[in-house]
N, C-alpha and C. Protein backbone atom coordinates (compact mmCIF):
# COMPACT_ATOMS: atom_id res chain seq x y z
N UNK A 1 106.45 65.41 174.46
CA UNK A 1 106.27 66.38 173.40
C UNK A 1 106.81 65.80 172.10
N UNK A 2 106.19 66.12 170.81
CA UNK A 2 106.17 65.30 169.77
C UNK A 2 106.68 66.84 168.99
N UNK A 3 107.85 66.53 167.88
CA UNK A 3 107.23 67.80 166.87
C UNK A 3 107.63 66.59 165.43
N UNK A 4 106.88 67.30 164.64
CA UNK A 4 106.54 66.89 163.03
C UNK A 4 107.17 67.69 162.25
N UNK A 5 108.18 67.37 161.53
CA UNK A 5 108.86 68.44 160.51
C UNK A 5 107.60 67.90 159.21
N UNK A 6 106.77 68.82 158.80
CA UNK A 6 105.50 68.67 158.18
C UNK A 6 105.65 69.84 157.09
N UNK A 7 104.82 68.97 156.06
CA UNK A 7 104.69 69.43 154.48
C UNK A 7 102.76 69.58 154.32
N UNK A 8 102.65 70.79 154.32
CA UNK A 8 101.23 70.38 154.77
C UNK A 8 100.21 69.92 153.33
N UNK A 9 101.17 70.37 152.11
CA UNK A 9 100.63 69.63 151.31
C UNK A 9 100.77 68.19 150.84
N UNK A 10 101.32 67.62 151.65
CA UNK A 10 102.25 66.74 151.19
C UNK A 10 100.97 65.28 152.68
N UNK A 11 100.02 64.51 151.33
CA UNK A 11 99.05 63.48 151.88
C UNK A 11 99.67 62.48 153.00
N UNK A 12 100.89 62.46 153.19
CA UNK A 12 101.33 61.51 154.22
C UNK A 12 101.53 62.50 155.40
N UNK A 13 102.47 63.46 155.30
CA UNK A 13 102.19 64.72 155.81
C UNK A 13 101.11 64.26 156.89
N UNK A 14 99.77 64.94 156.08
CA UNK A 14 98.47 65.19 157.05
C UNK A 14 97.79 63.66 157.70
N UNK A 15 98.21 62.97 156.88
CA UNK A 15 97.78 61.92 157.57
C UNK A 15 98.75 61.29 159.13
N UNK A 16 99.93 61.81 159.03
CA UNK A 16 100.94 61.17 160.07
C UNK A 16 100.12 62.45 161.05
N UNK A 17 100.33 64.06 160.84
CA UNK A 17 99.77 64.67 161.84
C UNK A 17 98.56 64.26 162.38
N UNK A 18 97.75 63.84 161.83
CA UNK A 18 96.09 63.52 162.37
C UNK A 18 96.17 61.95 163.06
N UNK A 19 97.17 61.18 162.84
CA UNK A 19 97.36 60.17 163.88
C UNK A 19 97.69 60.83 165.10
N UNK A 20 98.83 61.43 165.61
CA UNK A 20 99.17 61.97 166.71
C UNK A 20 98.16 63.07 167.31
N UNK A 21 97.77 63.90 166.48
CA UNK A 21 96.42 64.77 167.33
C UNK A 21 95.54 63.61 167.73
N UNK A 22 94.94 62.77 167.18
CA UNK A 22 93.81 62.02 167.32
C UNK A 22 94.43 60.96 168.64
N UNK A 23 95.63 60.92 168.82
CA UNK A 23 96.02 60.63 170.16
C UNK A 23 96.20 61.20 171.24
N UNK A 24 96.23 62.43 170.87
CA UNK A 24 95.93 63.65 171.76
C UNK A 24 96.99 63.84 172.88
N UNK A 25 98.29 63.80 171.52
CA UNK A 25 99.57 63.98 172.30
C UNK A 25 99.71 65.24 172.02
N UNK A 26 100.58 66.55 172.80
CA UNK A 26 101.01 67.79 172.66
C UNK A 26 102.07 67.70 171.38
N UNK A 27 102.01 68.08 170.45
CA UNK A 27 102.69 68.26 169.15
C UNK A 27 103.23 69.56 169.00
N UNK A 28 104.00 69.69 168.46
CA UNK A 28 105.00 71.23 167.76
C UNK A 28 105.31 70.63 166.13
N UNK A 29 104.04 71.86 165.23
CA UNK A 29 104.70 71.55 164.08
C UNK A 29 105.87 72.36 163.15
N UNK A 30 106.05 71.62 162.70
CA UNK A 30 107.59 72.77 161.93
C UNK A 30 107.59 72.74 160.61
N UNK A 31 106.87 73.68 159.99
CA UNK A 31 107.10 73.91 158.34
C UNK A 31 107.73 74.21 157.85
N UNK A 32 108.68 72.74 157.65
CA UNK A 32 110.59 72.75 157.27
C UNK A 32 110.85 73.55 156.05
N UNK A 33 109.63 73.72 155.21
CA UNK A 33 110.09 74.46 153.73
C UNK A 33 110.02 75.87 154.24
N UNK A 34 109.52 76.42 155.12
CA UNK A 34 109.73 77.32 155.59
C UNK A 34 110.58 78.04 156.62
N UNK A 35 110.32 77.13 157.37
CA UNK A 35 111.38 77.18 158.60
C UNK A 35 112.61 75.91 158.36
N UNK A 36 113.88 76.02 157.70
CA UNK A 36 114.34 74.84 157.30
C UNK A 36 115.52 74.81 158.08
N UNK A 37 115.28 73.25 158.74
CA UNK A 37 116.79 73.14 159.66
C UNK A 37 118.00 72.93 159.43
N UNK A 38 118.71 73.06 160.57
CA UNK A 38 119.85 73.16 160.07
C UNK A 38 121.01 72.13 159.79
N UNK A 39 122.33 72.12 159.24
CA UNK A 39 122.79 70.77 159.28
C UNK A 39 122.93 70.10 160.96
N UNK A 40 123.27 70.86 162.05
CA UNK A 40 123.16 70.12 163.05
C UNK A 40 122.00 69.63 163.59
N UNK A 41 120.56 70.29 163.39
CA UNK A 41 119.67 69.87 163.50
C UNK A 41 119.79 68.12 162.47
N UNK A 42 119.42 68.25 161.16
CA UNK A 42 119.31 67.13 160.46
C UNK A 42 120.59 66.24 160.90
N UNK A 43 121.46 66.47 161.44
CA UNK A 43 122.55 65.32 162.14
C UNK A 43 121.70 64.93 163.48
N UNK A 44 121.37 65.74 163.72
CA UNK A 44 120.56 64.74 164.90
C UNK A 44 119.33 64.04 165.03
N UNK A 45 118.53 64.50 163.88
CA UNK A 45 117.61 63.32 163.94
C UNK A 45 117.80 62.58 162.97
N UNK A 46 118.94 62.56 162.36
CA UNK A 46 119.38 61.35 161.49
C UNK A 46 120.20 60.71 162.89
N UNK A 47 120.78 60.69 163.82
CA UNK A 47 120.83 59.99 165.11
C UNK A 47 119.99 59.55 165.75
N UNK A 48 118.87 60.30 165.87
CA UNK A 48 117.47 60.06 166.57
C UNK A 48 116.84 58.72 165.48
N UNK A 49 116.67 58.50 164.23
CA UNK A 49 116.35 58.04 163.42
C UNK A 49 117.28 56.37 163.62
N UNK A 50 118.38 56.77 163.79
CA UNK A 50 119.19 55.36 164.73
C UNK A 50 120.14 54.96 163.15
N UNK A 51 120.80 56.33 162.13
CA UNK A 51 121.49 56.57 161.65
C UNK A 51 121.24 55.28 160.43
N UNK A 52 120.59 55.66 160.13
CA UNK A 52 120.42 55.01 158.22
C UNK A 52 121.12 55.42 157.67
N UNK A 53 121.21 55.00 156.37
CA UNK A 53 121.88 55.70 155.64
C UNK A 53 121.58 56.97 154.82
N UNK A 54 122.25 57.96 155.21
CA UNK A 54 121.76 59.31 155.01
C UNK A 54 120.67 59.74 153.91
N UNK A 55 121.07 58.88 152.95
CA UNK A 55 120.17 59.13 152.04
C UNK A 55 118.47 58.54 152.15
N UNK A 56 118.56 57.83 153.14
CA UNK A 56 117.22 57.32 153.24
C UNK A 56 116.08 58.54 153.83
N UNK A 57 116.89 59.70 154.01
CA UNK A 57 116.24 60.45 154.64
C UNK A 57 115.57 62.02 153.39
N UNK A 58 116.34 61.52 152.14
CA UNK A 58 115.79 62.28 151.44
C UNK A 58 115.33 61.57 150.27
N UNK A 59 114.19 62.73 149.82
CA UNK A 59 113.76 62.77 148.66
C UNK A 59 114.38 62.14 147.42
N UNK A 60 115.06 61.37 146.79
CA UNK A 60 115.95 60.80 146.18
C UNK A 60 115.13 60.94 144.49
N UNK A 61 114.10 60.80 144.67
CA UNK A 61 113.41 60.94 143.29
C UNK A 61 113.00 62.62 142.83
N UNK A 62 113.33 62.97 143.66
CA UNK A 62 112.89 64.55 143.22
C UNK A 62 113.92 65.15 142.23
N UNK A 63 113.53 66.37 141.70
CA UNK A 63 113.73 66.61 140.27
C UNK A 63 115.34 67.43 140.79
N UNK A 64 114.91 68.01 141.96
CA UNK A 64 116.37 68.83 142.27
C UNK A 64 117.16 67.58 143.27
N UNK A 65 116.92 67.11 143.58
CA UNK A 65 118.07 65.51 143.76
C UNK A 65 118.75 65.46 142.43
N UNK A 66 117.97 65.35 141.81
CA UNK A 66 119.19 65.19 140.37
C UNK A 66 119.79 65.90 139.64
N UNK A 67 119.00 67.28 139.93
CA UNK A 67 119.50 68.68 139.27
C UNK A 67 120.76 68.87 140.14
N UNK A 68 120.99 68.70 141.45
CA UNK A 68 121.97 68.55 141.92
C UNK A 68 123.23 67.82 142.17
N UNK A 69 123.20 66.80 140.90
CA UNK A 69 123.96 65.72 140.77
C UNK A 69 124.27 64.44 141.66
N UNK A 70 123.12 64.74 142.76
CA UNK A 70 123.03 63.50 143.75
C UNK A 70 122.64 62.22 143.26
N UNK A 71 123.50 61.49 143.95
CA UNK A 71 123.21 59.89 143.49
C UNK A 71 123.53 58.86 145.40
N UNK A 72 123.21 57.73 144.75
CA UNK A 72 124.18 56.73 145.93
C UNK A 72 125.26 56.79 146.31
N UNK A 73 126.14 57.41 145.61
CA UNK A 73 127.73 57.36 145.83
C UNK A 73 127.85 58.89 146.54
N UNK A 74 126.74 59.84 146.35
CA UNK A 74 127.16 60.98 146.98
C UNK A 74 127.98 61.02 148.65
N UNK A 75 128.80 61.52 148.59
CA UNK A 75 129.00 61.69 150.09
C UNK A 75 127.99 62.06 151.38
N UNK A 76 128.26 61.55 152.49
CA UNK A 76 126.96 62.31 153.57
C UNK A 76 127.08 63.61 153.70
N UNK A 77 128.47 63.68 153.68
CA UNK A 77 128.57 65.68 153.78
C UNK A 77 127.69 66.26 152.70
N UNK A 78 127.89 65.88 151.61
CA UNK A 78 127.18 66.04 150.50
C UNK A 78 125.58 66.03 150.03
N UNK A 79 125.13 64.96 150.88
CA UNK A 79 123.76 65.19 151.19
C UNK A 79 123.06 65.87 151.99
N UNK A 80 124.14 66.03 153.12
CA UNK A 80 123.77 66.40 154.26
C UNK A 80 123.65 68.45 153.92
N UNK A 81 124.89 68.53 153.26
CA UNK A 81 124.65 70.02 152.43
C UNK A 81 123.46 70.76 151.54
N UNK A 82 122.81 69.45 151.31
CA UNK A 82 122.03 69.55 150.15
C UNK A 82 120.87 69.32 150.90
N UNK A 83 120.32 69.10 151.92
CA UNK A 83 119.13 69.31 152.72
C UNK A 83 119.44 70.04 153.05
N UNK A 84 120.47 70.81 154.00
CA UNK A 84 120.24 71.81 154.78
C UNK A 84 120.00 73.26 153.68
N UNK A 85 120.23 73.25 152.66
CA UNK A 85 120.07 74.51 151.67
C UNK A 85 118.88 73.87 150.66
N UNK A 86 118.12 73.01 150.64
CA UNK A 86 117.27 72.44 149.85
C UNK A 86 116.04 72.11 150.62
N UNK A 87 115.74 72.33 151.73
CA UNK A 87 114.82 71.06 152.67
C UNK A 87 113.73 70.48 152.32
N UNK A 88 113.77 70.73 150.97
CA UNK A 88 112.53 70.16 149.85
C UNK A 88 112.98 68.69 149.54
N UNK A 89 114.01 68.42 149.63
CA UNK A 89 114.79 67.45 149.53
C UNK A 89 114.60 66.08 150.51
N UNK A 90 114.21 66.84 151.98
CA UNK A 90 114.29 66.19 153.31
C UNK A 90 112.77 65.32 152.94
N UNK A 91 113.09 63.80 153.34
CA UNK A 91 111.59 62.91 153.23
C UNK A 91 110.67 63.50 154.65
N UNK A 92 109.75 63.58 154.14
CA UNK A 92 108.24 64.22 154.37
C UNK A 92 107.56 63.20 155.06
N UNK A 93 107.17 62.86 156.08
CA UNK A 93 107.15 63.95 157.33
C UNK A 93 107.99 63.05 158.25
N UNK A 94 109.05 63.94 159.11
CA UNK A 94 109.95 62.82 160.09
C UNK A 94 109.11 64.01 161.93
N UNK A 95 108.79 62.59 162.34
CA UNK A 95 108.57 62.93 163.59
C UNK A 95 109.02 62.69 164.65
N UNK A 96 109.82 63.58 165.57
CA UNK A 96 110.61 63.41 166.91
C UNK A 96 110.15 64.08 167.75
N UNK A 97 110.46 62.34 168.73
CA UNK A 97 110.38 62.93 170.33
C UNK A 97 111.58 62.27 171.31
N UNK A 98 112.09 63.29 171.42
CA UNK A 98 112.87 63.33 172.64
C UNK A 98 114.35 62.81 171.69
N UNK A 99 114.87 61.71 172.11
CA UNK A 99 115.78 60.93 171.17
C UNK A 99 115.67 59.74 170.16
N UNK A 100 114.66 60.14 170.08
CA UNK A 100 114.14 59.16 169.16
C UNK A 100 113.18 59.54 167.86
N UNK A 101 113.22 59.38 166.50
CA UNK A 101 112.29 59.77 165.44
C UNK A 101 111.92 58.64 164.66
N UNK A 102 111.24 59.06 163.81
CA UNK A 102 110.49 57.98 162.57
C UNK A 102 110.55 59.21 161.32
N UNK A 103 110.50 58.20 160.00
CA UNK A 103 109.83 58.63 159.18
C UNK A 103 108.28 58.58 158.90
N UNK A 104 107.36 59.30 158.57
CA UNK A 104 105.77 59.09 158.72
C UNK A 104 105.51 58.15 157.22
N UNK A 105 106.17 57.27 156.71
CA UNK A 105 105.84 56.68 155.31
C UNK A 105 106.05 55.25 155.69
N UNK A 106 105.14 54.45 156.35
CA UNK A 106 103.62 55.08 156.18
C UNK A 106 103.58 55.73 157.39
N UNK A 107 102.43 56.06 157.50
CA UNK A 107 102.11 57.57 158.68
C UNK A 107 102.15 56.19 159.66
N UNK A 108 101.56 55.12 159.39
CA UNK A 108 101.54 54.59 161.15
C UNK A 108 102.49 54.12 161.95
N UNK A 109 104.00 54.58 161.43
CA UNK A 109 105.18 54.18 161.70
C UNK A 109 105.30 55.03 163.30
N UNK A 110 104.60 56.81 162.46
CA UNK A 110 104.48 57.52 164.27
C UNK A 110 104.23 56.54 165.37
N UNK A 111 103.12 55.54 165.42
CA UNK A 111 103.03 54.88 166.62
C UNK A 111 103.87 54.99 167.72
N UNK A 112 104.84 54.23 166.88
CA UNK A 112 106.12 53.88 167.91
C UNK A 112 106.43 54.85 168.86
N UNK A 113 106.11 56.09 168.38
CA UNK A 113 106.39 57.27 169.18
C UNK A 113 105.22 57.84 170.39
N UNK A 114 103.90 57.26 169.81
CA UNK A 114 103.12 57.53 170.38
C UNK A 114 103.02 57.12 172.07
């Protein structure tokens, strides 16, 4: 079982989902701006992810990244605060299965999961 934390407007988004349907794996999608997880959730697939550096997992160019005074030096608590109350923030689209995730940029990174 695969789920996609998915932006459905968001062109990498639909393209990472339509790799995995078109493999015709069972998927669960999660429309994080809607349904937005939580910090223990995002601690764990930043584990699943095999623990980058936190920030690789967000949005870093977005307008409220900076409205929020985030930078490189921010703390992880600090980022990690700022997705879980922002998830607009969170890079678009991360897909997990089981203990293991990807980011979908580029979408054919899913493979690995496939």
């Amino acid at each position: 079982m695969i789920t996609i934390w998915h932006n459905p407007r968001c062109s990498k988004s639909r393209q990472t989902l339509a790799l995995i349907e078109e493999a015709g794996v069972e998927v669960t999608v999660r429309k994080y701006l809607d349904d937005a997880p939580t910090a223990a959730e995002i601690e764990a697939v930043h584990a699943a992810l095999g623990t980058p550096p936190l920030i690789e997992m967000m949005r870093s160019g977005d307008k409220v990244f900076k409205d929020l005074g985030l930078g490189k030096d921010s703390s992880d608590s600090e980022l990690l605060s700022a997705m879980a109350t922002q998830p607009a923030l969170i890079e678009r689209p991360i897909v997990i299965k089981g203990d293991q995730a990807v980011i979908g940029r580029p979408p054919a990174n899913v493979r690995a999961l496939l």
